[in-house]
N, C-alpha and C. Protein backbone atom coordinates (compact mmCIF):
# COMPACT_ATOMS: atom_id res chain seq x y z
N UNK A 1 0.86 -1.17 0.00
CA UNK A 1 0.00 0.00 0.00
C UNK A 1 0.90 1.24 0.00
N UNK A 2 0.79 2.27 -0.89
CA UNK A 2 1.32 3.37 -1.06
C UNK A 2 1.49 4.08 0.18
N UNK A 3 2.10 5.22 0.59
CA UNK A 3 1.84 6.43 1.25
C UNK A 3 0.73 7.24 1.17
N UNK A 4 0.51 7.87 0.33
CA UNK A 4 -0.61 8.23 -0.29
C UNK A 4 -1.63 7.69 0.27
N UNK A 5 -2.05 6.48 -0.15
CA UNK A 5 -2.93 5.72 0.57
C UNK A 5 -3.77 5.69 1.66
N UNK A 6 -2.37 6.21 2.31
CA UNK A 6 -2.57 5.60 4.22
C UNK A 6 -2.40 7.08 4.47
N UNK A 7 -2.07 7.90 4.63
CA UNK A 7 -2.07 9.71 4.95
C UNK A 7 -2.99 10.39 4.11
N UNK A 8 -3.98 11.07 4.57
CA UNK A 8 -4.51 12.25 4.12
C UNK A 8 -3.64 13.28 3.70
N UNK A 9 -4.18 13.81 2.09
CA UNK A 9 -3.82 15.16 1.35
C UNK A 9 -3.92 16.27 2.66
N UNK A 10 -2.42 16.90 2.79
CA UNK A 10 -2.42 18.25 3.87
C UNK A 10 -2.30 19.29 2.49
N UNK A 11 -3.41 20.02 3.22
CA UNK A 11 -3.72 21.24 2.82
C UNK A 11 -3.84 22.10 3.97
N UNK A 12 -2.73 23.01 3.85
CA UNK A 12 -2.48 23.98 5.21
C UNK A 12 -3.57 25.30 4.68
N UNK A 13 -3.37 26.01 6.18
CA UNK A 13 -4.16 26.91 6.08
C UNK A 13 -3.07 28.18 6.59
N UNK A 14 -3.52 28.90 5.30
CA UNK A 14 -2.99 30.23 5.38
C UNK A 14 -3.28 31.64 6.01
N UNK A 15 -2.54 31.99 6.73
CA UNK A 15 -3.03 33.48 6.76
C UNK A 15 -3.47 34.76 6.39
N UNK A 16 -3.77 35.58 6.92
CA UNK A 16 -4.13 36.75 5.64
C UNK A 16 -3.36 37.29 5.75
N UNK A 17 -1.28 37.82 6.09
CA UNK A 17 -0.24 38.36 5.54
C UNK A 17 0.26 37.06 4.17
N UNK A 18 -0.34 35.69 4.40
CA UNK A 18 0.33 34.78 3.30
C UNK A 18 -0.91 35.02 2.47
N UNK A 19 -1.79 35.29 2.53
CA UNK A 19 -2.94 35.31 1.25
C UNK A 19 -2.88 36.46 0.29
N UNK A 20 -2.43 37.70 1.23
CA UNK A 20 -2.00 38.55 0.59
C UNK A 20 -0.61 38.82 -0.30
N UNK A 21 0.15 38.04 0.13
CA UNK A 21 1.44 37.89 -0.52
C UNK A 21 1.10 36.78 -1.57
N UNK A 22 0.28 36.08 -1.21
CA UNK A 22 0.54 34.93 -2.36
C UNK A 22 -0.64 35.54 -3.38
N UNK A 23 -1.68 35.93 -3.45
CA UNK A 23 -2.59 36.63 -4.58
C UNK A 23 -2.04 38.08 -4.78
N UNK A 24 -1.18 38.71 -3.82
CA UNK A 24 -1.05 40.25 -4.48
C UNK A 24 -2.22 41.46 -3.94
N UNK A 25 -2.90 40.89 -3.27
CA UNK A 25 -3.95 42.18 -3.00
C UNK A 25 -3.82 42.72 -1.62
N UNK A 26 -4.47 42.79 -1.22
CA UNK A 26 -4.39 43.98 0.22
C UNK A 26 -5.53 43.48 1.12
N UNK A 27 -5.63 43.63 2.34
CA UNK A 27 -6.54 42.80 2.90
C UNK A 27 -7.93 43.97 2.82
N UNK A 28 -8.05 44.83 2.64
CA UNK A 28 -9.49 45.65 2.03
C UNK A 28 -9.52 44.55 0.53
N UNK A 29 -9.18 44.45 -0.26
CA UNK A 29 -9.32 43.88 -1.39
C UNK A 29 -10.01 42.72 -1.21
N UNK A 30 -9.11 41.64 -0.33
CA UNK A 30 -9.33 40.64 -0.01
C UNK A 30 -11.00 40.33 0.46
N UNK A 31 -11.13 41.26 1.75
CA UNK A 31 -12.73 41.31 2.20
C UNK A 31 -13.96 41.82 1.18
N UNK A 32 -13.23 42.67 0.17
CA UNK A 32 -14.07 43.50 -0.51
C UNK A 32 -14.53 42.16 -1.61
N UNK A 33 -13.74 41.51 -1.82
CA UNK A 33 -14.15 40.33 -3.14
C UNK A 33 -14.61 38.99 -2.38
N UNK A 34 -14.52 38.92 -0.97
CA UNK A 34 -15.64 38.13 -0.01
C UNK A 34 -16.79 38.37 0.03
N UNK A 35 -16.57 40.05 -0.04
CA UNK A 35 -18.33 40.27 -0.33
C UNK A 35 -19.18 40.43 -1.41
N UNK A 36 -18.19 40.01 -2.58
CA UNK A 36 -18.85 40.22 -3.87
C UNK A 36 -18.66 38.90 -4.30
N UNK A 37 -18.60 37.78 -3.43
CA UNK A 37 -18.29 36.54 -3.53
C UNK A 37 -17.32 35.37 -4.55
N UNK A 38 -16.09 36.64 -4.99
CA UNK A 38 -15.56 36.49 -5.79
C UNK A 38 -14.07 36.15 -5.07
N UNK A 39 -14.28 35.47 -3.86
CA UNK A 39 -12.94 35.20 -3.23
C UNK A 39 -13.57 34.05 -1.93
N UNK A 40 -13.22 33.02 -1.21
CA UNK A 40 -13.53 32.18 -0.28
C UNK A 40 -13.33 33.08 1.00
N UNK A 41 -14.90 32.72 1.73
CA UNK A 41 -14.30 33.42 3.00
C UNK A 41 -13.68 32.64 4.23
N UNK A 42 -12.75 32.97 4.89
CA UNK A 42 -12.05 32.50 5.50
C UNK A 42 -12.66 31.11 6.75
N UNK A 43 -11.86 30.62 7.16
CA UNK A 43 -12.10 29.57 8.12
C UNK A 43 -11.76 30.15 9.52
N UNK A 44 -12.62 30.69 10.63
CA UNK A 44 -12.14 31.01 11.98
C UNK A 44 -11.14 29.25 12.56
N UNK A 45 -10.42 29.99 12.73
CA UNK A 45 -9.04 28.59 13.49
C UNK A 45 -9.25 29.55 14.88
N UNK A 46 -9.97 29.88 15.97
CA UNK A 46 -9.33 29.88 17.29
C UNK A 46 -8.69 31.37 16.93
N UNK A 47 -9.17 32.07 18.44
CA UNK A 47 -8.83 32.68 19.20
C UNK A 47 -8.83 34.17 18.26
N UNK A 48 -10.19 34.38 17.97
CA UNK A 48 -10.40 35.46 17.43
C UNK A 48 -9.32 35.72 15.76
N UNK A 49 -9.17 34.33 15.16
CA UNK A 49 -8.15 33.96 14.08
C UNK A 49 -8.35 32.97 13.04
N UNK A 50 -8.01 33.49 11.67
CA UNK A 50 -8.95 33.00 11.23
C UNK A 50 -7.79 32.64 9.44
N UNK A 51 -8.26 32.01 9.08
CA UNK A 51 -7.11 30.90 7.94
C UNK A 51 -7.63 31.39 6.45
N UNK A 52 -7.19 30.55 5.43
CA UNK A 52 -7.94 29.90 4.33
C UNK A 52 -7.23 28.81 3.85
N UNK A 53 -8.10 27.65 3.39
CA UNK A 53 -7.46 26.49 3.24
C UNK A 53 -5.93 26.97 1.47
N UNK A 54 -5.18 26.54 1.55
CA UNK A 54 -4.04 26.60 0.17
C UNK A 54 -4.77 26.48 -0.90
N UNK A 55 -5.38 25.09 -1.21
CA UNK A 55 -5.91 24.45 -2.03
C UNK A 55 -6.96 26.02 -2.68
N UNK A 56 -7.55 26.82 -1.57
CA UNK A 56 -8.94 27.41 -2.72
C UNK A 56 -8.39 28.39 -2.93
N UNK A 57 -6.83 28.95 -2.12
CA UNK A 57 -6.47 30.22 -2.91
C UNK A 57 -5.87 30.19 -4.36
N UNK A 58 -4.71 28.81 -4.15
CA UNK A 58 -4.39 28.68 -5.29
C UNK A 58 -5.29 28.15 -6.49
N UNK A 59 -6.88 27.47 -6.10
CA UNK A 59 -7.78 27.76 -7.53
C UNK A 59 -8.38 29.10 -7.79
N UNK A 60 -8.32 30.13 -6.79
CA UNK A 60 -8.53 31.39 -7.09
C UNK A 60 -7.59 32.18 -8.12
N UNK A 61 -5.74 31.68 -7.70
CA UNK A 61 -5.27 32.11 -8.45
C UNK A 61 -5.48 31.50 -10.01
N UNK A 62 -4.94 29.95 -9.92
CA UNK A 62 -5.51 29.53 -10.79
C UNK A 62 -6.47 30.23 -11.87
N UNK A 63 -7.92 30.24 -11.43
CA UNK A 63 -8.80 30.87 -12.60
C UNK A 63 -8.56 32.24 -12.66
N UNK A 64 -8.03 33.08 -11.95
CA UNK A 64 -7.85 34.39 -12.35
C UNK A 64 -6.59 34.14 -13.97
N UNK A 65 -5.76 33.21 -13.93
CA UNK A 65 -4.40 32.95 -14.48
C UNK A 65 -5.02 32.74 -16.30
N UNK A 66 -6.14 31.68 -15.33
CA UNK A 66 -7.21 31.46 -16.90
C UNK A 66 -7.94 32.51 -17.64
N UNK A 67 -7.43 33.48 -16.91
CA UNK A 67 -8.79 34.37 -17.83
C UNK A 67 -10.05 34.43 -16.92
N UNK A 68 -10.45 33.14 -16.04
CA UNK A 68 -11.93 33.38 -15.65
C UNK A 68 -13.28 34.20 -15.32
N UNK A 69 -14.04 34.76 -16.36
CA UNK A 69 -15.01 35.65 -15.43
C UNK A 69 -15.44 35.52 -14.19
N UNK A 70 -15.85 36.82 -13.96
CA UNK A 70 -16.67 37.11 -12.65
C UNK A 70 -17.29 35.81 -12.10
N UNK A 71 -18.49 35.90 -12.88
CA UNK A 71 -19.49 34.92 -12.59
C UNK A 71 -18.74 33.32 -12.56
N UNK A 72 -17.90 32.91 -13.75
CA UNK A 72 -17.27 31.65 -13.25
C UNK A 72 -16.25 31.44 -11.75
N UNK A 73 -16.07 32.63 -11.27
CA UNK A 73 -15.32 32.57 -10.27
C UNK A 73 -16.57 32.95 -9.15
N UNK A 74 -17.43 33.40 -9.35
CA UNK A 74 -18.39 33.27 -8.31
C UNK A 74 -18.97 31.87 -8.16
N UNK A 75 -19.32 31.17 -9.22
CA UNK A 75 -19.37 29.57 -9.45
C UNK A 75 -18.33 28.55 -8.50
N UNK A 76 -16.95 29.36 -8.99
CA UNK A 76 -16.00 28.31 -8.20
C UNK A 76 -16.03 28.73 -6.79
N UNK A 77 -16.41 29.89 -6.14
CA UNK A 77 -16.44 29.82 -4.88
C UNK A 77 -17.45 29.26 -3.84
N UNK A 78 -18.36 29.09 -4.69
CA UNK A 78 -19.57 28.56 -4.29
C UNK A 78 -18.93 26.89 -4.50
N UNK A 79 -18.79 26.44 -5.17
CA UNK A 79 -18.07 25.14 -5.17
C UNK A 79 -16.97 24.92 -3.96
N UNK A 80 -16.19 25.79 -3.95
CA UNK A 80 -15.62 25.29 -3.13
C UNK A 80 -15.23 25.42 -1.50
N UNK A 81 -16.09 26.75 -1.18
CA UNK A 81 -16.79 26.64 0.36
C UNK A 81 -18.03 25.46 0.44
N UNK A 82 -18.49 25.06 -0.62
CA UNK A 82 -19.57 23.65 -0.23
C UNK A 82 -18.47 22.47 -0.43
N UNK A 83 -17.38 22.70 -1.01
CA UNK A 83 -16.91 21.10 -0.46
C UNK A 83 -16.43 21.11 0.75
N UNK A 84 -16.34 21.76 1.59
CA UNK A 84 -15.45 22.44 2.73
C UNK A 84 -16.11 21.32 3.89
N UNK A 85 -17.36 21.43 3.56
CA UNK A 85 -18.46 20.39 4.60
C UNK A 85 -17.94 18.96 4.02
N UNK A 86 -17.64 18.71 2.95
CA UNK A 86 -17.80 17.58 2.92
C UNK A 86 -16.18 16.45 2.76
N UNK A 87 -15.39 17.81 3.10
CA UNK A 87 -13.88 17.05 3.66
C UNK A 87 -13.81 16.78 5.20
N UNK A 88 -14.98 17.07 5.51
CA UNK A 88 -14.80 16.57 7.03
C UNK A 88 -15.03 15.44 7.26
């Protein structure tokens, strides 16, 4: 049996000085395209602190890289805060 196998895919969770460094925007930016649902909103981790999983920034970057419209990236965020329930 592989590694793979037997360990779960880690997907860390980032902060918002690494979210901002790794997409380029500013944390007004960041909240401002949470609310236009064109960005994942974050995961509270404890103690008034709060993450985003790697995996949905880098498909954020990802489809921005593609070209993606608005609306397809409002699509993918909706996709992928609902798989969020179902990696648990």
């Amino acid at each position: 049996m592989s590694q793979s196998a037997i360990l779960p895919a880690i997907n860390p969770l980032l902060r918002r000085p690494m979210v901002e460094q790794s997409i380029g925007w500013s944390r007004a930016t960041i909240y401002r395209r949470i609310k236009k649902g064109l960005f994942p909103s974050p995961i509270e981790i404890g103690g008034e602190r709060v993450a985003w999983p790697a995996n949905e920034v880098q498909a954020i970057i990802n489809a921005r890289i593609a070209g993606k419209s608005d609306d397809e990236i409002k699509a993918l965020v909706t996709e992928l805060e609902a798989a969020r329930g179902k990696a648990a």
